[in-house]
Protein backbone atom coordinates (compact mmCIF):
# COMPACT_ATOMS: atom_id res chain seq x y z
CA UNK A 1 66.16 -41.30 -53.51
CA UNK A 2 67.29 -38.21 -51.25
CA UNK A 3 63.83 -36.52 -49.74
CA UNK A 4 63.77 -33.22 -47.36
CA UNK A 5 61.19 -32.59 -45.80
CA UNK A 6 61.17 -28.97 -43.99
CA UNK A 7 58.83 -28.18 -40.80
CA UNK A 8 58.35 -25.72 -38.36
CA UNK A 9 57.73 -22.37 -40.39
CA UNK A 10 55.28 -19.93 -39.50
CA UNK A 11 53.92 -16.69 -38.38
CA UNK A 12 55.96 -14.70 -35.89
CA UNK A 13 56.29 -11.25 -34.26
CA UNK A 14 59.60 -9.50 -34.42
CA UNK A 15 61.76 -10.82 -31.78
CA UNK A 16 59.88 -14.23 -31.08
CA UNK A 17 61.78 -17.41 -32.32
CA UNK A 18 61.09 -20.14 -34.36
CA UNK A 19 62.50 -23.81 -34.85
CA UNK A 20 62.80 -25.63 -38.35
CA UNK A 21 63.46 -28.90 -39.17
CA UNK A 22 64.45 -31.10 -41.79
CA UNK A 23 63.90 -34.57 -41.69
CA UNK A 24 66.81 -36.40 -44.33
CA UNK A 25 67.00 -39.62 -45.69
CA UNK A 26 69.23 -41.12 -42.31
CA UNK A 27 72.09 -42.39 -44.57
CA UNK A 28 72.86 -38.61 -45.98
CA UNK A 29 73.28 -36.44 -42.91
CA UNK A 30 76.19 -38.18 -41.51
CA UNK A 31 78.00 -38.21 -45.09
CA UNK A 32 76.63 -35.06 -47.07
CA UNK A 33 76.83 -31.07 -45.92
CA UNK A 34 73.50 -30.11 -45.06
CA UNK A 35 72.35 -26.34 -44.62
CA UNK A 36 69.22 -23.82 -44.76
CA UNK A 37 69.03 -21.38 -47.39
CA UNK A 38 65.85 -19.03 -48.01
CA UNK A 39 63.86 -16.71 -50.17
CA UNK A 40 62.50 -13.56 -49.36
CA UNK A 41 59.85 -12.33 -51.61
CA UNK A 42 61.12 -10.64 -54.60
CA UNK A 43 64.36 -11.58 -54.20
CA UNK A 44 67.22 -14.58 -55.24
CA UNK A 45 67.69 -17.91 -52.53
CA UNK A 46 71.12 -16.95 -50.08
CA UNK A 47 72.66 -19.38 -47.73
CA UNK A 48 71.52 -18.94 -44.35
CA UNK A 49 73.94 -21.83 -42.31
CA UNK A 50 76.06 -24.69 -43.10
CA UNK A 51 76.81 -27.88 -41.50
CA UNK A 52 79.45 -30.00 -42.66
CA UNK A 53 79.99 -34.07 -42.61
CA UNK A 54 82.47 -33.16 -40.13
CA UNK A 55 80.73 -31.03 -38.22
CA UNK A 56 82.21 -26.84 -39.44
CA UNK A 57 79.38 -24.68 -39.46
CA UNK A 58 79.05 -21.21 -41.23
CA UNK A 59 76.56 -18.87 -40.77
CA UNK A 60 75.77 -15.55 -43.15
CA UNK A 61 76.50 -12.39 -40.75
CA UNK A 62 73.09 -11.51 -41.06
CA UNK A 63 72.03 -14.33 -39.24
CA UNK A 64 75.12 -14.78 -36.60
CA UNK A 65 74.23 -14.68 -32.80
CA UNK A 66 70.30 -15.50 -33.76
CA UNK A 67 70.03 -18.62 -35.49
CA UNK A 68 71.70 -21.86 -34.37
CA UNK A 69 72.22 -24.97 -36.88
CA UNK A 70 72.58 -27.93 -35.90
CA UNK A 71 71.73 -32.12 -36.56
CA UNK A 72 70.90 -35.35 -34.69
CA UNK A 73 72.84 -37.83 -37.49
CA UNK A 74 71.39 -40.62 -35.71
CA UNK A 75 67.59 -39.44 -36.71
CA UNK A 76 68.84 -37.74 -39.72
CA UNK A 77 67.14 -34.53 -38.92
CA UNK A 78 68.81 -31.36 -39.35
CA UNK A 79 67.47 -28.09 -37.45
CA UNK A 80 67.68 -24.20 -37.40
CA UNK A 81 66.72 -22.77 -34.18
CA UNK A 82 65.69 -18.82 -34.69
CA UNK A 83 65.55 -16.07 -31.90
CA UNK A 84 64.99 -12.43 -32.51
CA UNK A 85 63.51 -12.95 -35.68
CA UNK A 86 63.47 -9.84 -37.76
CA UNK A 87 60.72 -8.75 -40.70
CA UNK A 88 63.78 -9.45 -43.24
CA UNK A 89 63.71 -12.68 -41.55
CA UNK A 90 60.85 -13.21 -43.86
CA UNK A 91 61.44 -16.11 -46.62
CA UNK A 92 60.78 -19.77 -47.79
CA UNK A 93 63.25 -21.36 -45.68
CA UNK A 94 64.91 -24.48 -47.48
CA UNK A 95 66.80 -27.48 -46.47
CA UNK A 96 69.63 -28.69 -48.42
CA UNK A 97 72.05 -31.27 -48.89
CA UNK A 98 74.91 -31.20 -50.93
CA UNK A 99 76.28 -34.69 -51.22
CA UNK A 100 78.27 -33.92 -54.61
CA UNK A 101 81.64 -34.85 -52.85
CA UNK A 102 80.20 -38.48 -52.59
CA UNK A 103 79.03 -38.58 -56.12
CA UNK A 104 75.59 -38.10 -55.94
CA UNK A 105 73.93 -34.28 -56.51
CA UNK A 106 72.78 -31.30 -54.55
CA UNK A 107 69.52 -31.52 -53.12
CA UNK A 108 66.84 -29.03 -52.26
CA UNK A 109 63.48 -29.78 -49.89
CA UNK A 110 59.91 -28.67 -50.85
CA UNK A 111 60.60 -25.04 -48.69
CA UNK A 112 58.59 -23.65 -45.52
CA UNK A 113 57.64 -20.60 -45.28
CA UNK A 114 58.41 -17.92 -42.19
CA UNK A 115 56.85 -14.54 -42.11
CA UNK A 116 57.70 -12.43 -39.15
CA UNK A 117 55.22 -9.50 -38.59
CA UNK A 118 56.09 -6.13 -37.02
């Protein structure tokens, strides 16, 4: 069974930085896409960053030059480093994997939450 597990959230001022991670079942990451998505209140989940298997990484522009992705494949962890977080920064932050190309599904962690204060 595939399990996510998110860390790291928290409360932050505008401008200070957080780290998430996301702590996969090892035998996914090297094999599945992995990202972050998140939540702000009141409104629908939007993709944040993607990593592929082979390493191509997207980011949305709202995040681009402030958030980093990236994965150890050998601890099956998958992070999202943060700087100059913003109040619309604020969301449940989730870790995903979408390992549909090898037959299995699209999975979703349990969420952390970041609030960044003004």
């Amino acid at each position: 069974q595939v399990q996510l597990v998110e860390s790291g959230g928290g409360s932050v001022q505008a401008g200070g930085s957080l780290k998430l991670s996301c702590a996969a079942s090892a035998y996914i990451v090297p094999v599945c896409g992995m990202g972050w998505y998140r939540q702000p209140p009141g409104n629908e989940r939007e993709l944040v960053s993607t990593i592929s298997s082979d390493g191509i990484i997207r980011y949305a522009d709202s995040v681009k030059g402030r958030f980093t992705i990236s994965r150890d494949v050998a601890k099956g962890t998958l992070f999202l480093q943060m700087y100059s977080l913003k109040t619309e920064d604020t969301a449940v932050y989730y870790c995903a994997a979408d390992c549909r190309v090898t037959g299995w599904n699209f999975y979703w962690g349990q969420g952390t939450q970041v609030t960044v204060s003004s």
